[in-house]
Protein backbone atom coordinates (compact mmCIF):
# COMPACT_ATOMS: atom_id res chain seq x y z
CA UNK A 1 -49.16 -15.91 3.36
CA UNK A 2 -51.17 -18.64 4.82
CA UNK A 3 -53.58 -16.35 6.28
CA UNK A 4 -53.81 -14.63 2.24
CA UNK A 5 -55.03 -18.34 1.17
CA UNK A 6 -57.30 -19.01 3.87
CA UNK A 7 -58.73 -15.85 3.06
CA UNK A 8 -59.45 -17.21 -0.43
CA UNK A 9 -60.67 -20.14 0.64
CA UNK A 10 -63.43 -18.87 2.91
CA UNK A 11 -64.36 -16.42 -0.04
CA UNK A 12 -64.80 -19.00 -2.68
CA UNK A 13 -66.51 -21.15 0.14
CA UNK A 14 -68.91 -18.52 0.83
CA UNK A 15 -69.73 -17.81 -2.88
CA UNK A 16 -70.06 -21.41 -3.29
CA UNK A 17 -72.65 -21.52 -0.47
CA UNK A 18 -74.69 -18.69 -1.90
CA UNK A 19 -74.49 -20.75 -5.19
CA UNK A 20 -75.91 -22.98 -3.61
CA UNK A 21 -78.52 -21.35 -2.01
CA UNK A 22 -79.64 -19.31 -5.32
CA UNK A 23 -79.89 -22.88 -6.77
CA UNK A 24 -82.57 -23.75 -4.51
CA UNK A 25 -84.38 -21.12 -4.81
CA UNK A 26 -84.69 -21.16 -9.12
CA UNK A 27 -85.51 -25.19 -8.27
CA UNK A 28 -88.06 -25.28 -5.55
CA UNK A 29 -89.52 -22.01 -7.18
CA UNK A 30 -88.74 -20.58 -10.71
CA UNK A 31 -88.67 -23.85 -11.97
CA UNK A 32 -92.06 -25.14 -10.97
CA UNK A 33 -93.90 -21.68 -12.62
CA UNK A 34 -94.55 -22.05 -16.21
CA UNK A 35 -94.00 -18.36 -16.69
CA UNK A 36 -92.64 -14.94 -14.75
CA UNK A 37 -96.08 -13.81 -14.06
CA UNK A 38 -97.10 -16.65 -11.89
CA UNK A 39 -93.46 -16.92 -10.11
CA UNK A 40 -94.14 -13.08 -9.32
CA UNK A 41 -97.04 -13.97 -7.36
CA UNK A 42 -96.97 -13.59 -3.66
CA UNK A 43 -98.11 -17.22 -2.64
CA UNK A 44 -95.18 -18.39 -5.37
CA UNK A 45 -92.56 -16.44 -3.96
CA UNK A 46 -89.79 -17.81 -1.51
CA UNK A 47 -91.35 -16.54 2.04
CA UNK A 48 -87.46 -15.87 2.75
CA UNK A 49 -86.68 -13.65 0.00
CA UNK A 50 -88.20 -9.69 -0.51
CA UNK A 51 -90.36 -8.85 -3.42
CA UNK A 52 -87.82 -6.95 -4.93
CA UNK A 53 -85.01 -9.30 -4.70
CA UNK A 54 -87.11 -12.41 -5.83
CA UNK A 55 -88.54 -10.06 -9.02
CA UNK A 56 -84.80 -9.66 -9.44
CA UNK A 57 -83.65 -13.51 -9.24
CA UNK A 58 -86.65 -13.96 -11.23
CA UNK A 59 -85.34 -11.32 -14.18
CA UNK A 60 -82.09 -12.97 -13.69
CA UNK A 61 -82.83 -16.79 -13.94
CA UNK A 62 -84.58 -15.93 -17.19
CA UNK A 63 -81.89 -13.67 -18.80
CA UNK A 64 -79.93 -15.00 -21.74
CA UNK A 65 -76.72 -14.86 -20.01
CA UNK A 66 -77.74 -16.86 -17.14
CA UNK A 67 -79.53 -19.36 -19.53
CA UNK A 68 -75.95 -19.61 -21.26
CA UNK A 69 -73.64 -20.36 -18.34
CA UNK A 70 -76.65 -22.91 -16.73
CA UNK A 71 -76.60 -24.73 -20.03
CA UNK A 72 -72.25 -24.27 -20.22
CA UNK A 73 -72.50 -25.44 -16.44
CA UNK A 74 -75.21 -28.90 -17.09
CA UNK A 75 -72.85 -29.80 -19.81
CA UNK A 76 -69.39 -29.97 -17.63
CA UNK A 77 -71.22 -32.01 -15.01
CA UNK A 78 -71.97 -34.12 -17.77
CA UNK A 79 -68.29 -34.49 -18.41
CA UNK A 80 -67.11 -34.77 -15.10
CA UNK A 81 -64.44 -38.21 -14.88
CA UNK A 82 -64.42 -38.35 -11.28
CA UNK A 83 -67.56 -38.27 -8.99
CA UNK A 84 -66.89 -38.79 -5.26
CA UNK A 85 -69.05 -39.21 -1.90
CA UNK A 86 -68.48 -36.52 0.25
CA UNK A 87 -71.79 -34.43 -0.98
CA UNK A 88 -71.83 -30.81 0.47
CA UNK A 89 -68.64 -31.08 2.42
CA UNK A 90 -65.43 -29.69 0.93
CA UNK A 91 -62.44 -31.65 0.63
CA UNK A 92 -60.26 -29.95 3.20
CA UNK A 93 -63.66 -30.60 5.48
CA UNK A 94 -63.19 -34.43 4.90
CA UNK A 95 -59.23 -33.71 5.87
CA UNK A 96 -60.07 -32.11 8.55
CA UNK A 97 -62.84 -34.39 10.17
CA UNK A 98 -60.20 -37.27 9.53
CA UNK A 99 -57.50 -35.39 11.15
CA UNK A 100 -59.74 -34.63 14.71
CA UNK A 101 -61.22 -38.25 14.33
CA UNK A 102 -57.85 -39.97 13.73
CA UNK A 103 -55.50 -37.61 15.04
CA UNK A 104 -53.36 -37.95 12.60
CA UNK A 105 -53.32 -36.05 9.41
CA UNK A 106 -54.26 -38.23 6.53
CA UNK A 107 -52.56 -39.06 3.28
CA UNK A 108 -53.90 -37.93 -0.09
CA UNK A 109 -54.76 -41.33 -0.74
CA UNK A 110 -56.71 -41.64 2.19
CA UNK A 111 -58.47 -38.42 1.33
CA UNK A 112 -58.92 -39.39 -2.18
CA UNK A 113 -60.45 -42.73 -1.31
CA UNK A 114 -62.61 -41.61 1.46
CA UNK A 115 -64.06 -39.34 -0.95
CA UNK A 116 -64.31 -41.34 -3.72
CA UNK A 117 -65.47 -44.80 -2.49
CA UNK A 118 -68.94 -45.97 -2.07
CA UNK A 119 -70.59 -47.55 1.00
CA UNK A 120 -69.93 -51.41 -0.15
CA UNK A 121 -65.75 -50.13 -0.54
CA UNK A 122 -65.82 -50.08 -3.96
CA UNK A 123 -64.63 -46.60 -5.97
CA UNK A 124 -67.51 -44.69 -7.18
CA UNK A 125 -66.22 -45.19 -11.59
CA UNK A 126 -63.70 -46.28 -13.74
CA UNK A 127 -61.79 -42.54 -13.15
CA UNK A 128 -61.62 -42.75 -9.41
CA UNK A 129 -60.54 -46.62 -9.45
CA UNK A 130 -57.63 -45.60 -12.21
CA UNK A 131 -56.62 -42.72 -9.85
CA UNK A 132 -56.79 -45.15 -6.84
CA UNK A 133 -54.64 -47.67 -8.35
CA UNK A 134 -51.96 -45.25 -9.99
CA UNK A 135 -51.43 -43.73 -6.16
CA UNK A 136 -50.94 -47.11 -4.61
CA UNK A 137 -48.47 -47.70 -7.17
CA UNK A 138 -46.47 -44.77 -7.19
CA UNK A 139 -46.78 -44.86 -3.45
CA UNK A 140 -45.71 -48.85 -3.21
CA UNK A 141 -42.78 -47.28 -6.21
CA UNK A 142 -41.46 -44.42 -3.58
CA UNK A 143 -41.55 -47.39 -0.40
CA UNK A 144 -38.98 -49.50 -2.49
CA UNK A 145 -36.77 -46.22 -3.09
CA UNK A 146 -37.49 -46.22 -6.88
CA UNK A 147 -38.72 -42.89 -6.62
CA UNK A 148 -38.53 -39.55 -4.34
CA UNK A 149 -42.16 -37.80 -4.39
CA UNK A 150 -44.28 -36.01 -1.77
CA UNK A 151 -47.77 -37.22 -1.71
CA UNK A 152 -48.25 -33.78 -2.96
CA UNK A 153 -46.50 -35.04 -6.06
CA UNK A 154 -47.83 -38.47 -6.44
CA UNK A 155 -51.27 -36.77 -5.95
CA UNK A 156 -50.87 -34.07 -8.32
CA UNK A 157 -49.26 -36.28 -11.14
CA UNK A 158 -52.23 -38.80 -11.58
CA UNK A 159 -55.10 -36.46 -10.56
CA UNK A 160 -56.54 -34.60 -13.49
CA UNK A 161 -56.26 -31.01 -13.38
CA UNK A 162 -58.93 -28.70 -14.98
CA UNK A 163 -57.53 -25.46 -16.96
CA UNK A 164 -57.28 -23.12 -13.47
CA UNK A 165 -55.40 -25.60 -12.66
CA UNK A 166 -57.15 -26.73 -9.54
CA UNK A 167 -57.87 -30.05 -8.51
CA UNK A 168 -61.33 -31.45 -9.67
CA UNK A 169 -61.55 -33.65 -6.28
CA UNK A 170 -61.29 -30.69 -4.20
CA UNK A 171 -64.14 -28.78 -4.41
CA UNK A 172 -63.69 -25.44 -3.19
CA UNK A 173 -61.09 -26.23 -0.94
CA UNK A 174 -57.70 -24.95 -1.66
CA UNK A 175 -55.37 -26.21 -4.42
CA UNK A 176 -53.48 -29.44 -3.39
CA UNK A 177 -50.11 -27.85 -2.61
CA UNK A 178 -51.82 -25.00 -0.24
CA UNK A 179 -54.22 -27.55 1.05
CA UNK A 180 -51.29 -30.14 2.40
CA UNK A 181 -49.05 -26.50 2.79
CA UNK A 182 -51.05 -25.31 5.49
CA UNK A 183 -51.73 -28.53 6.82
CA UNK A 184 -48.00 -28.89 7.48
CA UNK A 185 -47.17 -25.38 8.71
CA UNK A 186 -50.01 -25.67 11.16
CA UNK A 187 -48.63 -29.30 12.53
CA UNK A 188 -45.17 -27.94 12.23
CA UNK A 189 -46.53 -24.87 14.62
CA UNK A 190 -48.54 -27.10 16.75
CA UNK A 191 -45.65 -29.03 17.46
CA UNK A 192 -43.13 -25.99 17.96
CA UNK A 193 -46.11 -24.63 20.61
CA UNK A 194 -45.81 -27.87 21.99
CA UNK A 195 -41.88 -28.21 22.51
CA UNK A 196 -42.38 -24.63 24.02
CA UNK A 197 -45.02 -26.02 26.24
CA UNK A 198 -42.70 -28.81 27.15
CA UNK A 199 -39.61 -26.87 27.94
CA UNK A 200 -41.42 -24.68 29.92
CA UNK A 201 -42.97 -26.70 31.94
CA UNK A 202 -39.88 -29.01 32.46
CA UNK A 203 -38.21 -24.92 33.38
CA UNK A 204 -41.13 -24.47 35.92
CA UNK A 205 -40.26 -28.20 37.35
CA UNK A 206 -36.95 -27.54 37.80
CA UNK A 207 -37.38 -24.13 39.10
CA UNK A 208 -39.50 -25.73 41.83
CA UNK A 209 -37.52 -28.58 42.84
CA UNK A 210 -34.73 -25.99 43.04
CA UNK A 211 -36.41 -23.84 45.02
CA UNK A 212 -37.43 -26.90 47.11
CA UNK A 213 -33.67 -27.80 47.70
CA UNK A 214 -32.96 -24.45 48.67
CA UNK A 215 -35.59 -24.86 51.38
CA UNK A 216 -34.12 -27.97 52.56
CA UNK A 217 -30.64 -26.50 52.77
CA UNK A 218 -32.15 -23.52 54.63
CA UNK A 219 -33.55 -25.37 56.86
CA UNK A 220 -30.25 -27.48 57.48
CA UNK A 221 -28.03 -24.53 58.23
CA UNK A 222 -30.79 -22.89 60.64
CA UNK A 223 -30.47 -26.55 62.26
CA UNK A 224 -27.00 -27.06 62.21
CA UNK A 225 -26.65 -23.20 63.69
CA UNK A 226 -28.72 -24.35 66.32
CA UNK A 227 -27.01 -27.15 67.50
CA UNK A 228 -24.00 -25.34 67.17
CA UNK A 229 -25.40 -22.50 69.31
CA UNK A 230 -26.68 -25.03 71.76
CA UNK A 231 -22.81 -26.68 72.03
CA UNK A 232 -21.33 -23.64 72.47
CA UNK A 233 -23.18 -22.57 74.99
CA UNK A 234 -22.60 -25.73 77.02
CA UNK A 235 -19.70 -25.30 76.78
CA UNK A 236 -19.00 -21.55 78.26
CA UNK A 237 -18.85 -19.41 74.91
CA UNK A 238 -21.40 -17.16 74.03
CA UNK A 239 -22.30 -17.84 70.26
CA UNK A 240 -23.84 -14.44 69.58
CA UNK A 241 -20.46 -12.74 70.39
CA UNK A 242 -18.68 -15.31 68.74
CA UNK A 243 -20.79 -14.00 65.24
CA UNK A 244 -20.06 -10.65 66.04
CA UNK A 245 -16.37 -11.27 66.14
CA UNK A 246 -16.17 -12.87 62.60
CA UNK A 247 -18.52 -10.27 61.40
CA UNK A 248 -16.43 -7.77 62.69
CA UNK A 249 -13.32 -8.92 61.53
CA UNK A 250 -14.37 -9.84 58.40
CA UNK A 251 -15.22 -6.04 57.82
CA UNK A 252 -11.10 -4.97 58.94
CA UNK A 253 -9.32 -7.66 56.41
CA UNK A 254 -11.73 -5.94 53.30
CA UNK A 255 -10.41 -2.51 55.16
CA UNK A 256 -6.65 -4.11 54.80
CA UNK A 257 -7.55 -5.21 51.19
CA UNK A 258 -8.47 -1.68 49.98
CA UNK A 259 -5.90 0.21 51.76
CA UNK A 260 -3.43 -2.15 49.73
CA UNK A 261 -5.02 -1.56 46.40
């Protein structure tokens, strides 16, 4: 499932990149021609793009369609409420240089303002300052127990929502919930790969200092043996036979035992 969204995401990333890059090219080049003729020229066209594909953008920027949805398109910037700072980069790429900078993921405030406030700390309109100020409250509301809400809820009540439904502060980046969703499923793996790490390793330790006590003990009974041997010896037994013996009778009384049974 989370795999499904970031699938999405990198879709809609790379259609916004070739946007973007389409963009360019009717700016630095349709747009400074006065008519299809001279964009069609060879010193005119982008040295980056074939003939045939520029004399295609070309048909295409000038099409009545594409003259509908540019106009449709200048007019909703226009309306825009909230403008932010983070130019190019997505939202979840502001999250996500936080998170590596920090290492610690950050709140949707903190995402919201570091996206939406200017150099001199000051939000960058009316909007963003509103949206700002309605967080801290419900936030300051939730740290007094007057209310129980994820930031995901705080966030998504006081952020306007266009009619997809998706955030306006977000960019391309994935929808609030699935942003903050994979977020957490990813820290709650990391840390699950970490307790793993943990437990194994504290496994291997004690594996090793068992092993390491077995070594000890080993070496004990070889000395003890041999002191015993030594003694014994002194003393007019032969230890060798005396192991025999025991060996050998130990062998006659499991005999006895199964004769019995």
């Amino acid at each position: 499932m989370i795999l499904e969204k970031r699938k999405k995401t990198l879709m809609r990333s790379l259609n916004k990149k070739y946007r973007n890059y389409r963009a360019r090219l009717k700016r630095m080049y349709y747009d400074t021609e006065d008519t299809d003729a001279e964009r069609l020229k060879e010193k005119n066209k982008p040295p980056c793009v074939d003939k045939k594909d520029w004399k295609w953008l070309v048909e295409y920027f000038g099409s009545p369609n594409f003259q509908k949805k540019s106009k449709r398109n200048t007019n909703n910037r226009s309306c825009q409420l909230a403008g932010h700072t983070a130019g190019t980069k997505s939202f979840a790429q502001v999250v996500q240089e936080m998170l590596e900078k920090n290492q610690v993921m950050p709140s949707m405030l903190e995402a919201y303002e570091a996206t939406h406030t200017k150099s001199d700390n000051t939000p960058v309109n009316d909007s963003a300052k509103a949206t700002m100020s309605k967080m801290k409250e419900l936030l300051e509301q939730r740290a007094a127990g007057e209310i129980n809400m994820t930031d995901e809820e705080i966030y998504a009540k006081v952020k306007p929502t266009n009619n997809r439904g998706r955030d306006r502060g977000t960019g391309v980046s994935p929808s609030i919930t699935s942003l903050y969703g994979s977020y957490s499923e990813g820290e709650k793996l990391r840390k699950e790969a970490e307790e793993a790490k943990k437990e194994a390793t504290e496994a291997k330790k004690e594996a090793y200092e068992a092993n390491e006590k077995n070594k000890v003990l080993t070496e004990e009974v070889k000395n003890m043996r041999s002191c015993m041997e030594k003694f014994l010896n002194m003393v007019g037994y032969d230890f060798s036979e005396l192991i025999n013996n025991e060996a050998d009778q130990d062998d006659t009384e499991v005999e006895t035992d199964e004769e019995d049974d």
